[in-house]
Protein backbone atom coordinates (compact mmCIF):
# COMPACT_ATOMS: atom_id res chain seq x y z
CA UNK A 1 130.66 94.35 84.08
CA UNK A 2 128.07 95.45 86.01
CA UNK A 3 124.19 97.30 84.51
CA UNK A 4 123.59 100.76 85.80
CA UNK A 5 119.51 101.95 85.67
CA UNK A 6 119.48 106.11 85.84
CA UNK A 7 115.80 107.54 86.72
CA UNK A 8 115.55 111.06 86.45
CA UNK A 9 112.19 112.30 88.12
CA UNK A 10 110.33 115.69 88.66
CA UNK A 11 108.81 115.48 91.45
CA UNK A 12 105.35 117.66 92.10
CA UNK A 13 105.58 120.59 94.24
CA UNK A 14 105.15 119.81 97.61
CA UNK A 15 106.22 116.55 97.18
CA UNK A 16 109.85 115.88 98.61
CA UNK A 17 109.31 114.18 101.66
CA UNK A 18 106.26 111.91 100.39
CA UNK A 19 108.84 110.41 97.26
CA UNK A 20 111.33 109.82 99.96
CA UNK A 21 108.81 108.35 102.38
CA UNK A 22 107.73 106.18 99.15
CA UNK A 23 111.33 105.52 98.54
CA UNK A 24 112.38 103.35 101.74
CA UNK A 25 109.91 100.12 100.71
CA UNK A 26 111.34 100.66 97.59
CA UNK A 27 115.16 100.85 98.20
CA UNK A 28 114.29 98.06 100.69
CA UNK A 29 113.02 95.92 97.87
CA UNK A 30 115.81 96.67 95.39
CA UNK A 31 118.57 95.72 98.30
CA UNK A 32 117.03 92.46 98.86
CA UNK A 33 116.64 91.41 95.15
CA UNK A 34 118.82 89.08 93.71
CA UNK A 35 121.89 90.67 91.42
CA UNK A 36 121.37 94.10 93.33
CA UNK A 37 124.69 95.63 93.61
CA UNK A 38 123.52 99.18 94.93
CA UNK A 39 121.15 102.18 94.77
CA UNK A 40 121.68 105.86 95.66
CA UNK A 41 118.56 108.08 95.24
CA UNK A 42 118.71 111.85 95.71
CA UNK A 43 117.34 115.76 94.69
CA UNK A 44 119.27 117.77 92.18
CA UNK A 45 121.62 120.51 93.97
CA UNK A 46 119.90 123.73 92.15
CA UNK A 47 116.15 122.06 92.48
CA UNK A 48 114.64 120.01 94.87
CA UNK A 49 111.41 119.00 92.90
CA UNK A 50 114.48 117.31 90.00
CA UNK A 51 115.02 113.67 91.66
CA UNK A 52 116.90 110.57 90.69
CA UNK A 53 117.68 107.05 91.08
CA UNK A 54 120.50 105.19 90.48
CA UNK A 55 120.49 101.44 90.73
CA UNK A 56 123.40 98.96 89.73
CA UNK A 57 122.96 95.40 88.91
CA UNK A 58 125.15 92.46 88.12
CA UNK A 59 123.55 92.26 84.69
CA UNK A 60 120.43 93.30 82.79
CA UNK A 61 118.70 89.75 83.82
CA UNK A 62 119.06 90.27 87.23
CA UNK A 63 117.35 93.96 86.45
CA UNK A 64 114.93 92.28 84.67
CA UNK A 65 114.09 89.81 87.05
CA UNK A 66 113.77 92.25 90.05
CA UNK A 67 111.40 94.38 87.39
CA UNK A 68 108.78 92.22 87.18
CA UNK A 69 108.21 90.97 90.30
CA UNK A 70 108.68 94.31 91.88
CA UNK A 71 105.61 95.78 88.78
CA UNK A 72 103.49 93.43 90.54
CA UNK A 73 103.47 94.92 94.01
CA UNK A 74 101.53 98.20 93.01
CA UNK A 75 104.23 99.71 94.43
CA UNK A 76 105.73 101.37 91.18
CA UNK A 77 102.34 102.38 90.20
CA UNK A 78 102.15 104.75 93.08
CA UNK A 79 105.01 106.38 92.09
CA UNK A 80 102.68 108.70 89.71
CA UNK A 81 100.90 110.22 92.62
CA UNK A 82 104.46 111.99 93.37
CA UNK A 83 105.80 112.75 89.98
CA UNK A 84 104.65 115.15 87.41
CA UNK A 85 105.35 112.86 84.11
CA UNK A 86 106.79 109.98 83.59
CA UNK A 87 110.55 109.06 85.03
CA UNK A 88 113.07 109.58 81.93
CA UNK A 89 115.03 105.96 82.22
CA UNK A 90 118.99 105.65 80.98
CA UNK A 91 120.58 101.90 80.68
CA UNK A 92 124.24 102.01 80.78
């Protein structure tokens, strides 16, 4: 059974096509990780600043894994520039 990581983001106003820009090293990164099954990212239909990710694993370890090596890149940390709080995260 595969592990499914939801991120639900508001973006800042203004913001769109900078998170997008920001998202092709990261969708790049998650493709190439070991255990990375898929990810979709995308804007809400009724507002465009309401984001989200959607990543599927193998399993949590592979998740895991990908997590902490990817945390070291700075690459998560400049996520804040584009968002107004912090992402809400679902595990299924």
């Amino acid at each position: 059974m595969s592990y499914k990581v939801i991120m639900e983001l508001r973006l800042k106003n203004g913001k769109v096509q900078d998170f997008f820009d920001w998202c092709k090293p990261f969708c790049e990164t998650i493709r190439n990780a070991d255990g990375c099954i898929k990810i979709e990212i995308g804007i809400t239909q009724n507002n465009q600043n309401n984001c989200f990710i959607i990543q599927e694993w193998n399993n949590f370890q592979n998740y895991e894994d990908y997590f902490f090596e990817f945390e070291k890149t700075g690459l998560w940390r400049s996520l804040a520039g584009h968002i107004l709080n912090d992402p809400k995260i679902t595990f299924c």
